[in-house]
Protein backbone atom coordinates (compact mmCIF):
# COMPACT_ATOMS: atom_id res chain seq x y z
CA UNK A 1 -24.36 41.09 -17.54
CA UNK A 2 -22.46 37.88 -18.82
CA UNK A 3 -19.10 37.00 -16.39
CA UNK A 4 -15.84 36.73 -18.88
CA UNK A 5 -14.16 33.55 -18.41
CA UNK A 6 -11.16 32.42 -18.72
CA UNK A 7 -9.75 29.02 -18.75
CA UNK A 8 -6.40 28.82 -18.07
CA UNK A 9 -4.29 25.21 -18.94
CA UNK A 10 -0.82 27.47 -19.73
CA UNK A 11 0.93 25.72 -16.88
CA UNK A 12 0.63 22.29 -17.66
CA UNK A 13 3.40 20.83 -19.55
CA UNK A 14 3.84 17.08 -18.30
CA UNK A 15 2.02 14.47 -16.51
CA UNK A 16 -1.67 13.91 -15.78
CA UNK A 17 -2.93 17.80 -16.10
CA UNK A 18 -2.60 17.92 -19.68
CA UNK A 19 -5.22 14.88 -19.99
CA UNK A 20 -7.49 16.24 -17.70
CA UNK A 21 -7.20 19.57 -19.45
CA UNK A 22 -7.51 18.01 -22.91
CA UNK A 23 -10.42 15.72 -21.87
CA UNK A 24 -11.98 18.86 -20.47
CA UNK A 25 -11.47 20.93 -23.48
CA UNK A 26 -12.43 18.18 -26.20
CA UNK A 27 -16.12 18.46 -23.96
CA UNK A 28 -16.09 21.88 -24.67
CA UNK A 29 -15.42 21.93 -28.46
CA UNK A 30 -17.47 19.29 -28.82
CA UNK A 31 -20.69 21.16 -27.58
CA UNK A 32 -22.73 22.83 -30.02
CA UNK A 33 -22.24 26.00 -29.29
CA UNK A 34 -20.88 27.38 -25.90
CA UNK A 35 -23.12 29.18 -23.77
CA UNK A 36 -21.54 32.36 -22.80
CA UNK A 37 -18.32 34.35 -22.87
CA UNK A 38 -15.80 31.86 -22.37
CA UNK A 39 -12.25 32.73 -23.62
CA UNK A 40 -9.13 29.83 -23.42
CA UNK A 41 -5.70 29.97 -23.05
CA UNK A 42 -3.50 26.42 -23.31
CA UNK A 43 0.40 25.45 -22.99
CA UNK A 44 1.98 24.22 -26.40
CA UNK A 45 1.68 20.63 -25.01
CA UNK A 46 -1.93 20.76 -24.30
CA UNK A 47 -2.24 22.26 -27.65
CA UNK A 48 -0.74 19.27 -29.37
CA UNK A 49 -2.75 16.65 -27.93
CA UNK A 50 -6.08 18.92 -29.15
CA UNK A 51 -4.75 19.65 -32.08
CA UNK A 52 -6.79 17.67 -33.97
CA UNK A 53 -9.38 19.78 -32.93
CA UNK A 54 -8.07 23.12 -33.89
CA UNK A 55 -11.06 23.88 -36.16
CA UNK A 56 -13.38 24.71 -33.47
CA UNK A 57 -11.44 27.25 -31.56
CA UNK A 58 -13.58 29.82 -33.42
CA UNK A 59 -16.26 28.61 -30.53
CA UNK A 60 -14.38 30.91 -28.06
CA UNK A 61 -13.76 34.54 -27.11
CA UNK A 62 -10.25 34.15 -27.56
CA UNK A 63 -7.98 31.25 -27.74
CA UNK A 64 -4.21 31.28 -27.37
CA UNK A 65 -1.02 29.17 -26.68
CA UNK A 66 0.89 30.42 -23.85
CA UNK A 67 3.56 28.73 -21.84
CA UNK A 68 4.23 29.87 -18.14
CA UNK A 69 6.29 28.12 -16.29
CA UNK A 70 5.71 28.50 -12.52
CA UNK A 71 7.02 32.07 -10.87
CA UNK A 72 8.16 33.30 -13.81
CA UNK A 73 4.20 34.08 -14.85
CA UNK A 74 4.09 36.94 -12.41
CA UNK A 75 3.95 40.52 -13.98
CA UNK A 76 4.16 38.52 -17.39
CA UNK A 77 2.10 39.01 -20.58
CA UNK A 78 -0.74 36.44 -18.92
CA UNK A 79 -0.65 38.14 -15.75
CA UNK A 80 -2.01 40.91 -16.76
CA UNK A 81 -4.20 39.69 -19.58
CA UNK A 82 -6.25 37.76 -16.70
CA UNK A 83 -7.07 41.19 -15.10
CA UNK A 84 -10.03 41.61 -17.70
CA UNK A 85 -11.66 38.71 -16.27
CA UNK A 86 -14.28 38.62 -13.84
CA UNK A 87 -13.80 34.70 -13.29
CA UNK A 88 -9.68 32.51 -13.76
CA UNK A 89 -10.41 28.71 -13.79
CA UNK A 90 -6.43 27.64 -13.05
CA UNK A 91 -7.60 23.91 -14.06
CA UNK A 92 -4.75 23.09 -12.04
CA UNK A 93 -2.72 25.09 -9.80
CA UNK A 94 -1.19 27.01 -8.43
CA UNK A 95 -2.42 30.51 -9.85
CA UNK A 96 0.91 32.45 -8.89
CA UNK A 97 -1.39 35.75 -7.70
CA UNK A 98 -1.65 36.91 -4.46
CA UNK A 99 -4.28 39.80 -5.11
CA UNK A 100 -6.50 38.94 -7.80
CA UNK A 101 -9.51 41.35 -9.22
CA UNK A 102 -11.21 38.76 -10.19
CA UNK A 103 -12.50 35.44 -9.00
CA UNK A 104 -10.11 32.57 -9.15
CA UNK A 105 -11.25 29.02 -9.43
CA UNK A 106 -8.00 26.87 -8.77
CA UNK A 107 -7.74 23.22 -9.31
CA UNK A 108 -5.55 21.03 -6.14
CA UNK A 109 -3.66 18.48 -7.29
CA UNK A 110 -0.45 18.28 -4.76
CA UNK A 111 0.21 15.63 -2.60
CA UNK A 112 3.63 16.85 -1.70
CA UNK A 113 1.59 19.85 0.29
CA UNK A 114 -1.14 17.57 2.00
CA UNK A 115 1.59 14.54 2.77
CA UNK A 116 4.34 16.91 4.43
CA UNK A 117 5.40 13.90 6.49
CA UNK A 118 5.91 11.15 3.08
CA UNK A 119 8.47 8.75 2.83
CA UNK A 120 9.87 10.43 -0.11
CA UNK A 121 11.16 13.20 1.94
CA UNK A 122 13.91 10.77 3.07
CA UNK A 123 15.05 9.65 0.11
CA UNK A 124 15.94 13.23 -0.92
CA UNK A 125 19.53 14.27 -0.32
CA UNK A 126 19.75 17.09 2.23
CA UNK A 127 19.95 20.02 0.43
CA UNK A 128 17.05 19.08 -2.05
CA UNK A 129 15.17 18.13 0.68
CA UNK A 130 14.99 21.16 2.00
CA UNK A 131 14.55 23.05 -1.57
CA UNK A 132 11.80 20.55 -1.99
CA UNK A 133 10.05 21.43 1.02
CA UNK A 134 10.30 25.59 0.82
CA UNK A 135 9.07 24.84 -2.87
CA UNK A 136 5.90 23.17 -2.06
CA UNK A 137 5.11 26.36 1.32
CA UNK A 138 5.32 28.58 -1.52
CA UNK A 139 3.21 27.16 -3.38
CA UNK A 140 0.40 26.15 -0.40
CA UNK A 141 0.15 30.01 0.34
CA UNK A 142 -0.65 30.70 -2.99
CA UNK A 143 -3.20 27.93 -3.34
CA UNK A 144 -4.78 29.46 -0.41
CA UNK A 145 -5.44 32.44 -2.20
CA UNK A 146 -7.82 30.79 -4.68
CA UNK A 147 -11.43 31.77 -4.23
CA UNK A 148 -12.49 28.18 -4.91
CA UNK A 149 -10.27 24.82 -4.48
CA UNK A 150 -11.10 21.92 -6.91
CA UNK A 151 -10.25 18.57 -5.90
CA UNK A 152 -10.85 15.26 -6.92
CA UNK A 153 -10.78 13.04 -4.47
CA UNK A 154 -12.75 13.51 -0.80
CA UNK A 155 -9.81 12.83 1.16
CA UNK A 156 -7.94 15.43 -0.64
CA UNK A 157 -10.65 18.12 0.52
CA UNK A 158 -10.40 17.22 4.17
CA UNK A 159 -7.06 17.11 4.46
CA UNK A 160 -7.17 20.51 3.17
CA UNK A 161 -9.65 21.69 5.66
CA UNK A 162 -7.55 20.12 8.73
CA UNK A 163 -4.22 20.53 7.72
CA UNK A 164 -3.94 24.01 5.69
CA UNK A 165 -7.65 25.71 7.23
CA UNK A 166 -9.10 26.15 3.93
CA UNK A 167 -13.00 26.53 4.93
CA UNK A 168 -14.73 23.36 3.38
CA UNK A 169 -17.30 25.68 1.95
CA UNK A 170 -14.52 26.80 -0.60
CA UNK A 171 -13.48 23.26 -1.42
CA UNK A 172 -15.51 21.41 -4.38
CA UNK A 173 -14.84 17.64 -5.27
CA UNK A 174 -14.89 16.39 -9.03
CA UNK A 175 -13.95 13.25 -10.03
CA UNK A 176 -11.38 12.64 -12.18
CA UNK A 177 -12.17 9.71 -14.63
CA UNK A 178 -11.27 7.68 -17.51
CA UNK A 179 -11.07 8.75 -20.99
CA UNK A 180 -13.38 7.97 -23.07
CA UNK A 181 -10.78 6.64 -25.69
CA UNK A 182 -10.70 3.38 -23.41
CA UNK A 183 -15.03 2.62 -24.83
CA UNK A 184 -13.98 3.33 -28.64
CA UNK A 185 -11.74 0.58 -29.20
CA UNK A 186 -11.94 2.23 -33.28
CA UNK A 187 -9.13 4.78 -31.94
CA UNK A 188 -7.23 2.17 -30.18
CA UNK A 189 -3.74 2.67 -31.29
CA UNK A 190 -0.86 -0.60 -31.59
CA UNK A 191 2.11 -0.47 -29.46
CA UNK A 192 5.31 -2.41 -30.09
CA UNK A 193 4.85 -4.74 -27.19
CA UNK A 194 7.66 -7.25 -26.43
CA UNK A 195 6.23 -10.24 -25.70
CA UNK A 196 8.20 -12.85 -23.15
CA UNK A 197 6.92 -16.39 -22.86
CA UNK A 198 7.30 -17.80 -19.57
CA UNK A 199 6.62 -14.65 -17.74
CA UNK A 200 4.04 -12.99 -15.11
CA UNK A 201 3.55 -9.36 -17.59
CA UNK A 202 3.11 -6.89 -15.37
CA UNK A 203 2.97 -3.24 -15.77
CA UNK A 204 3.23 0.24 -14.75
CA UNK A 205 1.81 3.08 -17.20
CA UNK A 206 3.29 6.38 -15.51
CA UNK A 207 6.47 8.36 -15.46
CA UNK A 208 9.61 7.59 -13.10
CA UNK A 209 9.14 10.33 -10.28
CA UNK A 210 10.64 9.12 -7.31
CA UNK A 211 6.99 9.11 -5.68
CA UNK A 212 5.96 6.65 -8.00
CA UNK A 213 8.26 4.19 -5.82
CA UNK A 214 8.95 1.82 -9.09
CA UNK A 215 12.07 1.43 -7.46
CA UNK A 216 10.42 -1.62 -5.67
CA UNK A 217 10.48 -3.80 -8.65
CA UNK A 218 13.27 -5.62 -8.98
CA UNK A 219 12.91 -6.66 -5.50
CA UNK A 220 9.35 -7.75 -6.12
CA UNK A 221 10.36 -9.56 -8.95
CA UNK A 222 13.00 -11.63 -7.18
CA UNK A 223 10.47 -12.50 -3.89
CA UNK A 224 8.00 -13.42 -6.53
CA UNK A 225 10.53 -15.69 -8.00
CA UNK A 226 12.32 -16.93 -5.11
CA UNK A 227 8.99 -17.54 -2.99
CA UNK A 228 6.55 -18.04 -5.01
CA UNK A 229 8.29 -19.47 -7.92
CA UNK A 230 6.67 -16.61 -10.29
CA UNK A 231 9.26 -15.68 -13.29
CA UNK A 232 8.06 -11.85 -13.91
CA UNK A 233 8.75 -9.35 -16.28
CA UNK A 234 7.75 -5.34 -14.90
CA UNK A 235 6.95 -3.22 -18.56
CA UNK A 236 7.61 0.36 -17.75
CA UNK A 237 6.71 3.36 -19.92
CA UNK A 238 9.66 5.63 -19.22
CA UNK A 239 11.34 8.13 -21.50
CA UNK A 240 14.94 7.42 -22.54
CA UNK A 241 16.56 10.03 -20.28
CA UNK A 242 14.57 8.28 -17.17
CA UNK A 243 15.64 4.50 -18.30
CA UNK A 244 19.62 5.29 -18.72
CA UNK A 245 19.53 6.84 -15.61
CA UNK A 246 18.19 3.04 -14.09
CA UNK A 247 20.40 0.90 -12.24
CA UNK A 248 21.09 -2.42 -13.95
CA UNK A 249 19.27 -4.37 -11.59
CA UNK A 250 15.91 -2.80 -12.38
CA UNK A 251 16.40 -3.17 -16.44
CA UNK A 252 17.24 -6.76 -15.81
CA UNK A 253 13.74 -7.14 -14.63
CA UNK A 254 12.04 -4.48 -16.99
CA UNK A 255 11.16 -3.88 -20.44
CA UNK A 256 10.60 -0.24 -21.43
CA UNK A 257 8.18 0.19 -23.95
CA UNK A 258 8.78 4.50 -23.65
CA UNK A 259 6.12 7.14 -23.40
CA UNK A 260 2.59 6.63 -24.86
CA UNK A 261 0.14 8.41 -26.39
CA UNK A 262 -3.36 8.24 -25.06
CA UNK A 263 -4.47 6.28 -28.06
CA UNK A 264 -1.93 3.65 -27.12
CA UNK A 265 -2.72 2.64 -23.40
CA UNK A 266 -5.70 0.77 -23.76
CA UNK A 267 -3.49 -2.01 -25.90
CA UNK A 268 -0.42 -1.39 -23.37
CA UNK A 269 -3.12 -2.49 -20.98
CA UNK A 270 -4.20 -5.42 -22.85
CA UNK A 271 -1.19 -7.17 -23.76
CA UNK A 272 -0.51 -7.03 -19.25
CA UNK A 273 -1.31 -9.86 -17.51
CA UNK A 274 -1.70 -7.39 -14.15
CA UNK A 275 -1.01 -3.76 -13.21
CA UNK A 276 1.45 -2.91 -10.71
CA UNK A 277 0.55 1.09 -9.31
CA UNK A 278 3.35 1.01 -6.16
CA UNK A 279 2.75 4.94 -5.09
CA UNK A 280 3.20 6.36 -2.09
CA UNK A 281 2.01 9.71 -3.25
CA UNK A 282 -1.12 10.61 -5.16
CA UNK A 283 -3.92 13.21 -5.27
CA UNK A 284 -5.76 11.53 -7.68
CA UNK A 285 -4.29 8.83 -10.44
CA UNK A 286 -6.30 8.02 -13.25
CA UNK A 287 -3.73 4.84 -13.98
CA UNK A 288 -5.97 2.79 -11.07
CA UNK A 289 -9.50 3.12 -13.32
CA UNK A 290 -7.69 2.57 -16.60
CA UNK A 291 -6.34 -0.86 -15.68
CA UNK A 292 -10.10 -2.10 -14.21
CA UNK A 293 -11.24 -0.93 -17.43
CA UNK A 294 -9.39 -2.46 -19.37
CA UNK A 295 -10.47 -5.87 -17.44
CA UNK A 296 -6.82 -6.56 -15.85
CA UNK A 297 -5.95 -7.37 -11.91
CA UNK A 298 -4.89 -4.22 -10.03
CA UNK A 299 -2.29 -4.50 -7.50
CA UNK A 300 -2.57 -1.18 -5.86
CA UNK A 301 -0.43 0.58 -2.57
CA UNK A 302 -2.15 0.49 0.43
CA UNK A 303 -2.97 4.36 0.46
CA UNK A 304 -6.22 6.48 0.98
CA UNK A 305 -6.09 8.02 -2.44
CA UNK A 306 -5.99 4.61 -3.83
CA UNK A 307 -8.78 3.11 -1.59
CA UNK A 308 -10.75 6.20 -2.13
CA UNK A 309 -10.27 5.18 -5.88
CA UNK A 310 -10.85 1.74 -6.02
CA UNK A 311 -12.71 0.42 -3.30
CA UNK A 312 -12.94 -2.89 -2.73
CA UNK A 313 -11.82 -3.86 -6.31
CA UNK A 314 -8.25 -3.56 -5.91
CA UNK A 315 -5.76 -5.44 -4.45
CA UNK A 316 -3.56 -3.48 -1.83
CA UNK A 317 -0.13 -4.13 -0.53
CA UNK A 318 2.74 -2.08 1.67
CA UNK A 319 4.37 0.23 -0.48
CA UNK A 320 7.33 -0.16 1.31
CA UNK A 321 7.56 -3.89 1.32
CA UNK A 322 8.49 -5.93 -1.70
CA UNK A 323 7.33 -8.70 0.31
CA UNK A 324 3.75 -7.43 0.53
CA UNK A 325 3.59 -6.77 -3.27
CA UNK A 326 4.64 -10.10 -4.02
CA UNK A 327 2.26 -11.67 -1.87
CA UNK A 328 -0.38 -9.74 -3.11
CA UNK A 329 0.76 -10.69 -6.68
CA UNK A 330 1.16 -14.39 -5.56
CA UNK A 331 -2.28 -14.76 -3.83
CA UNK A 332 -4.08 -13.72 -7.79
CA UNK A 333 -1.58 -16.33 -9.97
CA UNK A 334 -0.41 -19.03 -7.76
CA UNK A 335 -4.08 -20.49 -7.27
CA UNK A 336 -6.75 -20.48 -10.47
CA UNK A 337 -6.08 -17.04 -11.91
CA UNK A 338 -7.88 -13.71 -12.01
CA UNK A 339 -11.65 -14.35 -10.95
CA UNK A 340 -13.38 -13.42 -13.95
CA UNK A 341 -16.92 -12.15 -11.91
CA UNK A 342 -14.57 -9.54 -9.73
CA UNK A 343 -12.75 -8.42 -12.88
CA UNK A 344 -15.95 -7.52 -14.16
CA UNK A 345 -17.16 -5.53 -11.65
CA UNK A 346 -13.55 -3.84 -11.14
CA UNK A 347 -15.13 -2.17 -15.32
CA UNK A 348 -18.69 -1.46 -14.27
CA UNK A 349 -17.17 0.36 -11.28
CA UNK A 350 -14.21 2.10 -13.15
CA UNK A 351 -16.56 3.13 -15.91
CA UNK A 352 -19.01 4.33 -14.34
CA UNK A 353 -17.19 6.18 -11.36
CA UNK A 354 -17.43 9.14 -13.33
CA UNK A 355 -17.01 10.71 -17.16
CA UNK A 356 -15.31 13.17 -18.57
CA UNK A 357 -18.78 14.45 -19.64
CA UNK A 358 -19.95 14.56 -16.27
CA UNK A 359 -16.54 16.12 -14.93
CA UNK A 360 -16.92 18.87 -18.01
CA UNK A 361 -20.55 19.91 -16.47
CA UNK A 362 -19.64 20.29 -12.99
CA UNK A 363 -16.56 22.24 -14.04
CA UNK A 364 -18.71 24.69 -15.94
CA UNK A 365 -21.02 24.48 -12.84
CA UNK A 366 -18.54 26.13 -10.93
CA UNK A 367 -17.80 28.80 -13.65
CA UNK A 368 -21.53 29.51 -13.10
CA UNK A 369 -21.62 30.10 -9.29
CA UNK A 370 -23.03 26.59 -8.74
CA UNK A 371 -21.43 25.72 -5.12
CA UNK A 372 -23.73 22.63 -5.08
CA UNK A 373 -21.41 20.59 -6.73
């Protein structure tokens, strides 16, 4: 008897997930034929970035937009459609469920929950700080429920295993990855790039959560000038509501080029002189292997999601000292430049650290009852 399958991207509506869940979808549709009884149901904003592949929907059991929005999916119209499953794969979670007749794959993508003790805590006034924290223990005991955890990155899974007891056996690691847009440069798309002469271009491709820590910049941009005698410009992709809401000091140093589609990073990338990815919280960013592939000098928070990333191809500062960034920064452009030989092994490594082709298999995989992944 053939397991029914659903794939479930309804709760993604921002950030990251909806690429991941695109990419992983565009595999799908782009197979033949699939292999069994697989049925799919997406958020409207997923939907709009696969739009373009609407035609092959016909591939599936059933395929349908449906928007939940955290809590408010329990004993809602998806909740109890998933009960005719045998197998949920939440591609990321949580899967608000506590009892589940069926078998739910759950994808972990949290820091908040495996850094309990971050920085970012303390910049939190009181009362959100502690709404911030009861959020995130709500939503570790329902990620416990999940029959199967995917992560992405190893440190992810045994921080997992130490911190929350999830048995390793129920904790499987796929890579996140590049998209493949950045190897068709036919798709590339233009973006209105404003150039300054005279400048260090450097650039951060993300939104303005306060993890993200671009609050650092304008104080990296003076040390560089004041020590090093760098003039820099920071280009930020923010959305309007997130660059009004910027102190004056940070758009003195920054040029906001808004939100881009996929199509457009790779030339956001290329018109950068150096990438500038200041988190202090992270499961697993994608921005990291974009910039090496795209050939450009990443300067890269001393973390362990970013060294479990990058390896020995980045270049790593304090997150919490402007000072460190700068000098980071400093030691690429004050002597000769970007060394051409390390730049191009920063794209061999980034390309090749894994595909969305590769992540798509070991995905299914898992729908399969493969635990060898």
């Amino acid at each position: 008897m053939v397991n029914k399958v659903l794939i479930n991207a309804s709760n993604l509506h921002v950030g990251g997930g909806i690429q991941v869940a695109s990419s992983f979808l565009f595999e799908l549709m782009s197979e033949r034929k699939t292999p069994w009884n697989l049925s799919i149901v997406v958020s409207k904003e997923v939907q709009e970035t696969i739009s373009v592949l609407v035609q092959e929907i016909n591939k599936f059991e059933e395929y349908e937009v449906i928007d939940d929005h955290g809590l408010k999916f329990i004993s809602g119209a998806l909740d109890r459609k998933m009960n005719k499953y045998d197998i949920v794969f939440t591609i990321f979670g949580p899967l608000y469920r506590l009892r589940s007749p069926f078998k739910s794959i759950v994808g972990f993508a949290q820091p908040w929950i495996i850094y309990p003790n971050n920085e970012c805590y303390a910049m939190l006034p009181f009362v959100q700080r502690i709404k911030t924290r009861l959020k995130y223990w709500i939503q570790s005991k329902f990620f416990k429920q999940a029959d199967v955890l995917v992560v992405e990155l190893e440190h992810v899974k045994q921080t997992l295993i130490s911190l929350l007891g999830v048995p390793a056996e129920r904790i499987h690691v796929v890579h996140n990855c590049i998209s493949s847009i950045y190897l068709d440069k036919s798709v590339w798309r233009p973006v209105d790039f404003p150039m300054t002469d005279g400048y260090l271009r450097l650039g951060f491709l993300g939104r303005n959560y306060l993890h993200k820590n671009t609050a650092i910049f304008p104080a990296v941009a003076a040390n560089l000038e004041q020590v090093h005698g760098i003039k820099a410009k920071f280009y930020v992709t923010f959305t309007d509501n997130e660059w009004v809401k910027c102190p004056a000091e940070f758009r003195e140093v920054c040029i906001n080029v808004g939100p881009l589609a996929v199509a457009e990073c790779p030339h956001f990338y290329q018109s950068l002189d150096g990438v500038v990815f200041p988190s202090l919280l992270e499961c697993f960013s994608a921005t990291p292997l974009e910039a090496m592939a795209m050939g450009k000098p990443l300067f890269a928070s001393d973390r362990a999601f970013n060294r479990d990333i990058c390896g020995s191809h980045a270049h790593y500062f304090d997150p919490m000292s402007p000072a460190s960034a700068a000098q980071s920064i400093a030691g690429v452009f004050c002597g000769v430049g970007p060394d051409p030989d390390s730049l191009r092994a920063a794209r061999e490594y980034a390309i090749s650290f894994s595909s969305p082709k590769e992540r798509a298999r070991k995905y299914m995989a898992l729908l399969k009852g493969d635990t060898s992944v």
